[in-house]
PDB file of N, CA and C in Angstrom:
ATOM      1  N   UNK A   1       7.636  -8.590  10.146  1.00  0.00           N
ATOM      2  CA  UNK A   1       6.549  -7.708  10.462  1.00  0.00           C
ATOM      3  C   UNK A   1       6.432  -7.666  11.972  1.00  0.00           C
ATOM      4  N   UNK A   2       6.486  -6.563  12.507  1.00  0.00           N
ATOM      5  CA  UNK A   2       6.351  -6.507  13.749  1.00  0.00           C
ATOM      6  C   UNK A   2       4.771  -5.830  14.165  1.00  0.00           C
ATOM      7  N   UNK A   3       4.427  -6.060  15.045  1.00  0.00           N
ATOM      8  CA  UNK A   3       2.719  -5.553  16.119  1.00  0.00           C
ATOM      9  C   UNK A   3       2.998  -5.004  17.034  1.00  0.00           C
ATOM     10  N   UNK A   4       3.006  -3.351  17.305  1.00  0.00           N
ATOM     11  CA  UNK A   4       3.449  -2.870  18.245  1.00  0.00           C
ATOM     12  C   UNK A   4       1.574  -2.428  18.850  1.00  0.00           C
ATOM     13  N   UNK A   5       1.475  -2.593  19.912  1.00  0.00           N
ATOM     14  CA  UNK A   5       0.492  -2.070  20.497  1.00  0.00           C
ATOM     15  C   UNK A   5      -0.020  -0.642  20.827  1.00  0.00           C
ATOM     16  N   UNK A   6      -1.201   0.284  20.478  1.00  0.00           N
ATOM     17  CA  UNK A   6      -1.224   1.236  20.450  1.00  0.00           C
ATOM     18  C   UNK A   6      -2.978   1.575  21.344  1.00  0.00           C
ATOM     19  N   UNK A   7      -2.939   0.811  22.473  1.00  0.00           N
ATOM     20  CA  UNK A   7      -3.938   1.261  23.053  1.00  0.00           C
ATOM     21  C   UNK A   7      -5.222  -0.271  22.582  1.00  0.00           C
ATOM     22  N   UNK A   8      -6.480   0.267  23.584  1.00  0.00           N
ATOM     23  CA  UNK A   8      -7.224  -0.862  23.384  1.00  0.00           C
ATOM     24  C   UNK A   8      -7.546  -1.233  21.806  1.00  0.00           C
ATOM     25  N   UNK A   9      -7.344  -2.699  21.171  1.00  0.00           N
ATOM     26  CA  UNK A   9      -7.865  -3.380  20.333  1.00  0.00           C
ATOM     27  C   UNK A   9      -7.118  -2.184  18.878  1.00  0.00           C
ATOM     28  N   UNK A  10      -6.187  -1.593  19.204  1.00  0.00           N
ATOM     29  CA  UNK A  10      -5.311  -0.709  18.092  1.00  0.00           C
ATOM     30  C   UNK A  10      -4.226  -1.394  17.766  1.00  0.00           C
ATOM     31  N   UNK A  11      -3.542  -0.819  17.094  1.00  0.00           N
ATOM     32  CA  UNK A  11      -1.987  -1.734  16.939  1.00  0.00           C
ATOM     33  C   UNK A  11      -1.495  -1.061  15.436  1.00  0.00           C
ATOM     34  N   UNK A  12      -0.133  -1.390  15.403  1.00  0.00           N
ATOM     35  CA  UNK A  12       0.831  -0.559  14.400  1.00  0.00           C
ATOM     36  C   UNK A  12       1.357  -2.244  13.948  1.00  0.00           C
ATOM     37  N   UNK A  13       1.329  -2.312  12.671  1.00  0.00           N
ATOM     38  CA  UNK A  13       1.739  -3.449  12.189  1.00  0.00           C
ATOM     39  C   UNK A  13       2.997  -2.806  10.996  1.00  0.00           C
ATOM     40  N   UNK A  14       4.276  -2.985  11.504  1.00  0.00           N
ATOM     41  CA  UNK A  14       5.492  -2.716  10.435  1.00  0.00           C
ATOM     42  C   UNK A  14       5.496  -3.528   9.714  1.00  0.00           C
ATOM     43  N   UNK A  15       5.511  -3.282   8.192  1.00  0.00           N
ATOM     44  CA  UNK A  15       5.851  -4.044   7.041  1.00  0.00           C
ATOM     45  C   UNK A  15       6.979  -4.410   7.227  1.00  0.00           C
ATOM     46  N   UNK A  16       7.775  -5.745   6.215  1.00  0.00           N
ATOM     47  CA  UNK A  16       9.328  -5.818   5.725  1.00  0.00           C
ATOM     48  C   UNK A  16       8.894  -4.754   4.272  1.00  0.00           C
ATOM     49  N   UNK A  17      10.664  -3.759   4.302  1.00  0.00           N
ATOM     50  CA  UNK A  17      10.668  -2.939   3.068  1.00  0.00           C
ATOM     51  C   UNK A  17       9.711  -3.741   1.830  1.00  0.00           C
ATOM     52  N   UNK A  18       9.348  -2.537   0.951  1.00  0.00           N
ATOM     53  CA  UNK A  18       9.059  -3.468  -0.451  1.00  0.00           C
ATOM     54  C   UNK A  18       9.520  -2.423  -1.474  1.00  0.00           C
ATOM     55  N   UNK A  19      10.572  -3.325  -2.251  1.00  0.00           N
ATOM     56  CA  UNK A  19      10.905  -2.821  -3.932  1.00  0.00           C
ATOM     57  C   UNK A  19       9.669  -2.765  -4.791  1.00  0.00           C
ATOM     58  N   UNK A  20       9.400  -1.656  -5.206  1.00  0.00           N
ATOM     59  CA  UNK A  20       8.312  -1.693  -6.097  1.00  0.00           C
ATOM     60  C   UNK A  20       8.895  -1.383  -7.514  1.00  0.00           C
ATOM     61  N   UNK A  21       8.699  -2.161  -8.607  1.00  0.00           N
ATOM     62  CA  UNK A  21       9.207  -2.269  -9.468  1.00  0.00           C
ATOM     63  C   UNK A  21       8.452  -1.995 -10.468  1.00  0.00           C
ATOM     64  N   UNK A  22       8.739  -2.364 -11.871  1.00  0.00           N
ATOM     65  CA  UNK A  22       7.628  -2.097 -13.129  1.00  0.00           C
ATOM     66  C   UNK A  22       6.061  -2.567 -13.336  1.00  0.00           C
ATOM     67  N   UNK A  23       6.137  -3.957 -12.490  1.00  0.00           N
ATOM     68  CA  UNK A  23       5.483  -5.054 -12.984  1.00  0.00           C
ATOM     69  C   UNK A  23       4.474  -4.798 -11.348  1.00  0.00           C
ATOM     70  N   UNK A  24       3.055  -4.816 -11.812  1.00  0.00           N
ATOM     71  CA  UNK A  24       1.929  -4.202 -10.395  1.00  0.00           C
ATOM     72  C   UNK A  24       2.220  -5.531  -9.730  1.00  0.00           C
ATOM     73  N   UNK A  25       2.185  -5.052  -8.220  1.00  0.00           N
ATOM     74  CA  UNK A  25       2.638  -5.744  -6.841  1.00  0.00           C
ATOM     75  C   UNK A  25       1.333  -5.243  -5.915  1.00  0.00           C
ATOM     76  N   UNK A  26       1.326  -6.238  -5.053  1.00  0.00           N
ATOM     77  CA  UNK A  26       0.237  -6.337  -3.956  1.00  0.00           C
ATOM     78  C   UNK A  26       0.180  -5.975  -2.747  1.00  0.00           C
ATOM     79  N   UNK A  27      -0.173  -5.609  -1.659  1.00  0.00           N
ATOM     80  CA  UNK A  27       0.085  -5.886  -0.361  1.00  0.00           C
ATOM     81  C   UNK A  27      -1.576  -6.037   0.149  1.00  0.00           C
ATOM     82  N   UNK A  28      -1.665  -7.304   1.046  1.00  0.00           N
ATOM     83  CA  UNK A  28      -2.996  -7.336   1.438  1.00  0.00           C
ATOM     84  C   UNK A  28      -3.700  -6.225   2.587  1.00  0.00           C
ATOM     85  N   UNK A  29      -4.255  -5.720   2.677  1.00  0.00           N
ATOM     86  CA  UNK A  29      -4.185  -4.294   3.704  1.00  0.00           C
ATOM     87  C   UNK A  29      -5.896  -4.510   4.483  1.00  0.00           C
ATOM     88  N   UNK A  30      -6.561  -5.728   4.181  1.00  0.00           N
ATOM     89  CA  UNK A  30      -8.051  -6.366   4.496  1.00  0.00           C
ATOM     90  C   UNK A  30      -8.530  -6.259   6.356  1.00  0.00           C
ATOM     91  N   UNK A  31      -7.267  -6.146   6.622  1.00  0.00           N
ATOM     92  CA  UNK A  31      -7.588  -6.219   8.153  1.00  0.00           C
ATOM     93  C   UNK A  31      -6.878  -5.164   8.677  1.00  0.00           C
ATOM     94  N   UNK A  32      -6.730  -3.978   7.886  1.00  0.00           N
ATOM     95  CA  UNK A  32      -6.293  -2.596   8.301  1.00  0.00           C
ATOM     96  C   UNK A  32      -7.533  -1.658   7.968  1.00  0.00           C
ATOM     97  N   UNK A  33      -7.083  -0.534   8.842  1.00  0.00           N
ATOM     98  CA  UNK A  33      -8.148   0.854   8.249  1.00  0.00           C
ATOM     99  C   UNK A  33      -7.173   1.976   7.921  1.00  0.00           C
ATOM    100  N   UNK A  34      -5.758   2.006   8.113  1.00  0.00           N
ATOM    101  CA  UNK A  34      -5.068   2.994   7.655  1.00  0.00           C
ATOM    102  C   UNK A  34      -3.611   2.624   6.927  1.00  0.00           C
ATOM    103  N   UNK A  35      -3.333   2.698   6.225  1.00  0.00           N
ATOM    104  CA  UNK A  35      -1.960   2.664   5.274  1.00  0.00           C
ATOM    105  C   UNK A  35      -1.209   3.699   5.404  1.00  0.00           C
ATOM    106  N   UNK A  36       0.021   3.603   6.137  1.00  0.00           N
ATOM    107  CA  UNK A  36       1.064   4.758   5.998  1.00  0.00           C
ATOM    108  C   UNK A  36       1.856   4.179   5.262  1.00  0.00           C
ATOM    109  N   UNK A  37       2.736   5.250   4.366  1.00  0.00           N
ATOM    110  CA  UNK A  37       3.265   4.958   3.214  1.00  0.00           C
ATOM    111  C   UNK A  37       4.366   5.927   2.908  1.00  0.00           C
ATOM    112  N   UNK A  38       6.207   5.604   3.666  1.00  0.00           N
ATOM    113  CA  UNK A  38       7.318   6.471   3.031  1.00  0.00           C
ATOM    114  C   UNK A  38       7.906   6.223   1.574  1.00  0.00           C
ATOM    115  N   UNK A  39       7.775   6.652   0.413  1.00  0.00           N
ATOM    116  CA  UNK A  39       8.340   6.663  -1.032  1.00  0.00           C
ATOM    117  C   UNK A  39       9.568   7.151  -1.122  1.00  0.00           C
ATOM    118  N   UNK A  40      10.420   6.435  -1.632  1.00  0.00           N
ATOM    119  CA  UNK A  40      11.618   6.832  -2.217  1.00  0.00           C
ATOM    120  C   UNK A  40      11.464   7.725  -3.804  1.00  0.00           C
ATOM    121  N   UNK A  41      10.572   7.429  -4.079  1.00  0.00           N
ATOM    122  CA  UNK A  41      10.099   7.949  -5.787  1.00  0.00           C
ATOM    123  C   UNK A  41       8.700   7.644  -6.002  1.00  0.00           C
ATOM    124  N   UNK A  42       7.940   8.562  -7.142  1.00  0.00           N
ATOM    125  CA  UNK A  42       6.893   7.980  -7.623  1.00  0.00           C
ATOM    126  C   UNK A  42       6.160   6.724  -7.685  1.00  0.00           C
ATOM    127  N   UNK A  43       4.867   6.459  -7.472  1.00  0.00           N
ATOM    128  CA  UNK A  43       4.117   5.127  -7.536  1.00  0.00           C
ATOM    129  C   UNK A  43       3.185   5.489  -8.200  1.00  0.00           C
ATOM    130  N   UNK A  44       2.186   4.398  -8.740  1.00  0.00           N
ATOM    131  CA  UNK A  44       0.810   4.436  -9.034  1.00  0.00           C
ATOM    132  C   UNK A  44       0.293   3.464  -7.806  1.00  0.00           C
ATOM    133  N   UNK A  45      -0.813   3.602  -7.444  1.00  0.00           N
ATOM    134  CA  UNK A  45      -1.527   3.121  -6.258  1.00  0.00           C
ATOM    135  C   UNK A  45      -2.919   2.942  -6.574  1.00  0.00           C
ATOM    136  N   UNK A  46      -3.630   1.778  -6.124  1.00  0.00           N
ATOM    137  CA  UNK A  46      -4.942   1.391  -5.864  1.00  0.00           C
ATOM    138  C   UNK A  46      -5.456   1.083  -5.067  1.00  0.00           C
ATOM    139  N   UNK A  47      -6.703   0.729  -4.289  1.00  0.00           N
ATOM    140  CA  UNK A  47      -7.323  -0.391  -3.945  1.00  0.00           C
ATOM    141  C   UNK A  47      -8.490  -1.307  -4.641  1.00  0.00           C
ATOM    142  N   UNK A  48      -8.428  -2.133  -4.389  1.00  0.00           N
ATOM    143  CA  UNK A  48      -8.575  -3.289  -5.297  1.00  0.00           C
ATOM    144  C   UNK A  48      -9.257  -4.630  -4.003  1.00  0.00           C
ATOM    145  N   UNK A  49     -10.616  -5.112  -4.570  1.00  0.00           N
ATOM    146  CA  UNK A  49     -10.838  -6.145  -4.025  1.00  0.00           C
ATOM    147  C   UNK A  49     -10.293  -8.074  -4.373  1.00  0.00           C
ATOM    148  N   UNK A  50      -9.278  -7.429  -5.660  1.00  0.00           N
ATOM    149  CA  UNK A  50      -8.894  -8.535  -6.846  1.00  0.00           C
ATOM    150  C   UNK A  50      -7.967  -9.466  -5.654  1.00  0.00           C
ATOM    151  N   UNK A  51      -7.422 -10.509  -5.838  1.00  0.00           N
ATOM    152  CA  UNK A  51      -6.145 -11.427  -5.158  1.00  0.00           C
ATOM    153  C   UNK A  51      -4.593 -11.153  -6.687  1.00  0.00           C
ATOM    154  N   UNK A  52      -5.249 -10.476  -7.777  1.00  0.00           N
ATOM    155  CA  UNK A  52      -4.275  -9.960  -8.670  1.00  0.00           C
ATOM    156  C   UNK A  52      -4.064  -9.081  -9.199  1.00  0.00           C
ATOM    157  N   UNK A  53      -3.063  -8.403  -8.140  1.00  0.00           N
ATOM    158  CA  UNK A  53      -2.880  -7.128  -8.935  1.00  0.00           C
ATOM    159  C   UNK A  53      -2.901  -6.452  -9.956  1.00  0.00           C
ATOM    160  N   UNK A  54      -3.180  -5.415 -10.471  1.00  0.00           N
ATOM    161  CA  UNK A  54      -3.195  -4.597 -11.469  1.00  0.00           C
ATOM    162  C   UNK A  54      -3.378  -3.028 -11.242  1.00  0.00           C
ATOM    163  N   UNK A  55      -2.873  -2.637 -11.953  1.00  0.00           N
ATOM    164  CA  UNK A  55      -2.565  -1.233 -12.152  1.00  0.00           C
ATOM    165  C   UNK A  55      -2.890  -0.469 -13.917  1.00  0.00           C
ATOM    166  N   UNK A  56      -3.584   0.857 -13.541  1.00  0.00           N
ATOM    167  CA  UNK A  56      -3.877   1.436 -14.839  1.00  0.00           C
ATOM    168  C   UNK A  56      -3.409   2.538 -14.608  1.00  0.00           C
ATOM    169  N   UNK A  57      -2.216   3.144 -15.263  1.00  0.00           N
ATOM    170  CA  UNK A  57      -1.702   4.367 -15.325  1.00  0.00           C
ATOM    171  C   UNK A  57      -1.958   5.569 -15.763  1.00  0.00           C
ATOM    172  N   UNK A  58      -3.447   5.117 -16.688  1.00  0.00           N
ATOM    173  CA  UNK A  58      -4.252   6.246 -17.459  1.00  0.00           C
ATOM    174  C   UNK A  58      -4.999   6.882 -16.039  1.00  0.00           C
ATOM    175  N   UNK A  59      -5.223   5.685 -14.887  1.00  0.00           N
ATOM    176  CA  UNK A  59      -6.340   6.463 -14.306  1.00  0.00           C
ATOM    177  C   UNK A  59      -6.251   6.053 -12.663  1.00  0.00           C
ATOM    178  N   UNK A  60      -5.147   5.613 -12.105  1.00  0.00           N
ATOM    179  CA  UNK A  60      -4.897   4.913 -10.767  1.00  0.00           C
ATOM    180  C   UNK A  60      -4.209   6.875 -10.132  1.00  0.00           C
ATOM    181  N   UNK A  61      -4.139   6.755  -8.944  1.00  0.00           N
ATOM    182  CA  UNK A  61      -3.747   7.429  -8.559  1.00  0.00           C
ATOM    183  C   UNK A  61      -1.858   7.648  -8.471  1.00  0.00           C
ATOM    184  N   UNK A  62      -1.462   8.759  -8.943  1.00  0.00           N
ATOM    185  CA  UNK A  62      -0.083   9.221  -8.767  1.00  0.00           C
ATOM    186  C   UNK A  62       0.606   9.565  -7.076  1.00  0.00           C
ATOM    187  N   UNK A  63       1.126   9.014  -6.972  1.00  0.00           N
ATOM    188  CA  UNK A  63       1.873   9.144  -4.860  1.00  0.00           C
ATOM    189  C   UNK A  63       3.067   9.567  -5.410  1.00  0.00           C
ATOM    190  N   UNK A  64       3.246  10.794  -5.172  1.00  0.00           N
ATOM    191  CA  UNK A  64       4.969  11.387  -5.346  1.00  0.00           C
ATOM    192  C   UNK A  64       5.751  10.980  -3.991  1.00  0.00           C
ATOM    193  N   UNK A  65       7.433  11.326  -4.212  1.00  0.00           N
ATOM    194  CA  UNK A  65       8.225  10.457  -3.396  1.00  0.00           C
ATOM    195  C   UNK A  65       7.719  11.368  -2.140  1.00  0.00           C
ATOM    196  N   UNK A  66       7.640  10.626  -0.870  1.00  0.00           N
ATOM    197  CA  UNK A  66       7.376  11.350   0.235  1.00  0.00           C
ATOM    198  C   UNK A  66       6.775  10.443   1.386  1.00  0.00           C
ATOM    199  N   UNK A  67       5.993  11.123   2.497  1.00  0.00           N
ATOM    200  CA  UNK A  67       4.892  10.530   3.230  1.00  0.00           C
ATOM    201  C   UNK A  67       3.820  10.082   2.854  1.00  0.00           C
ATOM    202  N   UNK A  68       2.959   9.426   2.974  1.00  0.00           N
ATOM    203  CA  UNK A  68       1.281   9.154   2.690  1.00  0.00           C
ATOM    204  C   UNK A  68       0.869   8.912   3.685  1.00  0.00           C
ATOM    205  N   UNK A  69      -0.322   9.142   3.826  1.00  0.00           N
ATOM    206  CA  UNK A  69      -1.538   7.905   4.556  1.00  0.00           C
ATOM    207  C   UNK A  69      -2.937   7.819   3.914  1.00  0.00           C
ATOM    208  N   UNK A  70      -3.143   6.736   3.682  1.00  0.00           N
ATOM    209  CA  UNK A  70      -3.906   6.411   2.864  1.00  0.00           C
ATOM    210  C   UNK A  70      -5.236   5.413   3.882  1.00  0.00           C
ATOM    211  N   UNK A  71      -6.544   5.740   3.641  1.00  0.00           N
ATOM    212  CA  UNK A  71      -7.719   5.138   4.637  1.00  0.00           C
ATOM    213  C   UNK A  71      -8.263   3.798   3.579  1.00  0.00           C
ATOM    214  N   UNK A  72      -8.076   2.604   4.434  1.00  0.00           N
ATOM    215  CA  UNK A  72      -8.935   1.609   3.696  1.00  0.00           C
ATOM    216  C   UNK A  72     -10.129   1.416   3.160  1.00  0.00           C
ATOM    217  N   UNK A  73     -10.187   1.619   1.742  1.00  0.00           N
ATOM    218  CA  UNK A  73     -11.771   1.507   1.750  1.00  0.00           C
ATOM    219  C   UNK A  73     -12.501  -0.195   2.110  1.00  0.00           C
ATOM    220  N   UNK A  74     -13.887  -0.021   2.718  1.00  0.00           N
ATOM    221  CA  UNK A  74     -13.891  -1.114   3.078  1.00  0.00           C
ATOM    222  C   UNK A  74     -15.168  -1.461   2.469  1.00  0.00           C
ATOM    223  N   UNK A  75     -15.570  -3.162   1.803  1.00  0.00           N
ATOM    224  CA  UNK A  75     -16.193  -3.494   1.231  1.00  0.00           C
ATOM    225  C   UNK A  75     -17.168  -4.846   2.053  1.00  0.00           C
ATOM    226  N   UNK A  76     -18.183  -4.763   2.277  1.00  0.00           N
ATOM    227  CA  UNK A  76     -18.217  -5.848   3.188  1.00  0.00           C
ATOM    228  C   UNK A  76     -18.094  -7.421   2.263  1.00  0.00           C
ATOM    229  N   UNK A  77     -17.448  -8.054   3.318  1.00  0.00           N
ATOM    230  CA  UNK A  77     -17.401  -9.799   3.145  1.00  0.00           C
ATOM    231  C   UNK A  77     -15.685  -9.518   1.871  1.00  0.00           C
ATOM    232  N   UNK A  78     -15.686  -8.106   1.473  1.00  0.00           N
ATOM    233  CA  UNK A  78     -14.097  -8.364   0.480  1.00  0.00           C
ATOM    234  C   UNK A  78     -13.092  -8.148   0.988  1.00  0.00           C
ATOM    235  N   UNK A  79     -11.918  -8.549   0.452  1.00  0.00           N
ATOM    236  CA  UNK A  79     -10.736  -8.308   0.592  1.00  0.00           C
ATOM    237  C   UNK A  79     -10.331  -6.982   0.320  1.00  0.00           C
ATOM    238  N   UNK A  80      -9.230  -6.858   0.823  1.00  0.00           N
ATOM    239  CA  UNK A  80      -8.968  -5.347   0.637  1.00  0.00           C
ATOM    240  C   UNK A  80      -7.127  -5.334   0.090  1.00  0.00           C
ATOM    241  N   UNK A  81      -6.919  -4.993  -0.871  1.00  0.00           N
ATOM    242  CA  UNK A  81      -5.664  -5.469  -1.533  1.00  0.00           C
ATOM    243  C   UNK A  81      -5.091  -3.674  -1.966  1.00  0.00           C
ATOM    244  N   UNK A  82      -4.071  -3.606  -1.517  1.00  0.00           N
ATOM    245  CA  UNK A  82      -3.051  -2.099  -1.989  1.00  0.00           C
ATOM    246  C   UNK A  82      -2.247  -2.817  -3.457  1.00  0.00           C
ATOM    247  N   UNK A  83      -2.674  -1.843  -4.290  1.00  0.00           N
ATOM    248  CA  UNK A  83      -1.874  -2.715  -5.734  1.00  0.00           C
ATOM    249  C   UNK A  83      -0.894  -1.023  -5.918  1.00  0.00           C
ATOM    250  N   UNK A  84       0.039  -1.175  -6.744  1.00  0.00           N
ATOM    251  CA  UNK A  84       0.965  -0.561  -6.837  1.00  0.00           C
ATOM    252  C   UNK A  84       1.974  -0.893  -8.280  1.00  0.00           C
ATOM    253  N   UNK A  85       2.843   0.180  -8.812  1.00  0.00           N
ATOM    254  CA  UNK A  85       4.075   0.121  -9.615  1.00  0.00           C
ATOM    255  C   UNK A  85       4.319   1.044  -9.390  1.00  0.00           C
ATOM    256  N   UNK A  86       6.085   1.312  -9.863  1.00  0.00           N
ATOM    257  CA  UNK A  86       6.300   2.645  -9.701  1.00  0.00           C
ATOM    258  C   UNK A  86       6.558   3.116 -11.233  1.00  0.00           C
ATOM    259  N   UNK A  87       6.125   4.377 -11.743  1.00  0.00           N
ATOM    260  CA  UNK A  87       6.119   5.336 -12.420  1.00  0.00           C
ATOM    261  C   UNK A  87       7.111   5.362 -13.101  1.00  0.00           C
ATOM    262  N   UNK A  88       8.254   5.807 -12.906  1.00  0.00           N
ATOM    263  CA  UNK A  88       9.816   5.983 -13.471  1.00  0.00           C
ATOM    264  C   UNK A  88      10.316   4.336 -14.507  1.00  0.00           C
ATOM    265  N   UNK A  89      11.550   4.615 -14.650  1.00  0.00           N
ATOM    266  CA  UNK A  89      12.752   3.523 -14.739  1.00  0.00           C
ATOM    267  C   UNK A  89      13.500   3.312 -13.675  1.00  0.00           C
ATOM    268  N   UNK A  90      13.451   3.830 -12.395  1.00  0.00           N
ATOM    269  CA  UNK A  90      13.928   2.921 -11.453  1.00  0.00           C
ATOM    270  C   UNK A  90      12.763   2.361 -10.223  1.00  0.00           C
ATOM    271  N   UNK A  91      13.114   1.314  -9.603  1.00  0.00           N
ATOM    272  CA  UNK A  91      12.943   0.698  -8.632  1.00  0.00           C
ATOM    273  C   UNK A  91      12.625   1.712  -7.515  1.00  0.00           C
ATOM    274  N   UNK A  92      11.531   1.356  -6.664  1.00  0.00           N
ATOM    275  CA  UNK A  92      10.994   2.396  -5.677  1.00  0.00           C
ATOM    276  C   UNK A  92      11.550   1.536  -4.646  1.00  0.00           C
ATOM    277  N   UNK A  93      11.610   2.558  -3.073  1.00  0.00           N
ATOM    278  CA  UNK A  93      11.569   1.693  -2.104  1.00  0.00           C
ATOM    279  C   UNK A  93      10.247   2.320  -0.885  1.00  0.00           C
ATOM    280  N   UNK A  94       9.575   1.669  -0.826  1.00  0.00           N
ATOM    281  CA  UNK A  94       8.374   2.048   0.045  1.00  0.00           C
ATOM    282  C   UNK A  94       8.246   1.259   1.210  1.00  0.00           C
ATOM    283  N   UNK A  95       8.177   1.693   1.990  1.00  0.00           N
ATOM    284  CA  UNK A  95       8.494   1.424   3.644  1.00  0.00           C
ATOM    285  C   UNK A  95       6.504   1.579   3.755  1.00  0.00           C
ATOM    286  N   UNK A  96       6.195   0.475   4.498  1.00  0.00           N
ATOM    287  CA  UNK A  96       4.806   0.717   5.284  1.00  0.00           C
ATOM    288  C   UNK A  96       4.454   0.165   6.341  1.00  0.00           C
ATOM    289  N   UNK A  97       3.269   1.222   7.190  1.00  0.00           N
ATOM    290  CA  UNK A  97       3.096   1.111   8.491  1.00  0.00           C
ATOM    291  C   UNK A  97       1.616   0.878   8.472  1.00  0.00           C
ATOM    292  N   UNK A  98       0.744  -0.587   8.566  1.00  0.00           N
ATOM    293  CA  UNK A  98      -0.422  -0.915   8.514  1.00  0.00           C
ATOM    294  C   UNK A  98      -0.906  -0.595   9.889  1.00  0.00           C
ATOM    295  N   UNK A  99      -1.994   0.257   9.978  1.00  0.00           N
ATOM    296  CA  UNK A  99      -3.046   0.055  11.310  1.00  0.00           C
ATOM    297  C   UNK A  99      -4.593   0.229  11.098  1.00  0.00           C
TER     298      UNK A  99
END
């Protein structure tokens, strides 16, 4: 993960890639206000104050393959957790840029 600096008290925090697979996956996003997000394929996406992921496909939001940016919602004194799977039978690859 790299911290590139973007002006006073700002900053661009690069993820390492993440395989998003069948089974809901996490990323902690608590000390961000914006989620950028490149898709190789379909996801389901949340936010979530949980430490365990989960995902509901009846009713989480659909991210087709592409760009995103997504705004943290923020809860006071909670955590702030990005939960995720991807959609299909294959393996996603989602690249993200926390700030």
């Amino acid at each position: 993960m790299t911290q590139i600096p973007q002006g006073s008290n700002m900053f661009w925090d690069v993820q390492s890639v993440v395989t998003v697979g069948s089974s809901a996956a996490q990323t902690n996003v608590s000390n961000y206000n914006v989620v950028t997000m490149h898709l190789s394929a379909e996801i389901y996406a949340n936010f979530g104050s949980s430490d365990s992921a989960a995902i509901s496909t009846a009713n989480d939001i659909k991210l087709s393959a592409g760009l995103h940016s997504l705004t943290v919602p923020k809860q006071a004194g909670n955590s702030q957790y990005l939960n995720y799977a991807r959609v299909g039978g294959t393996d996603v690859t989602m690249r993200i840029v926390l700030s």
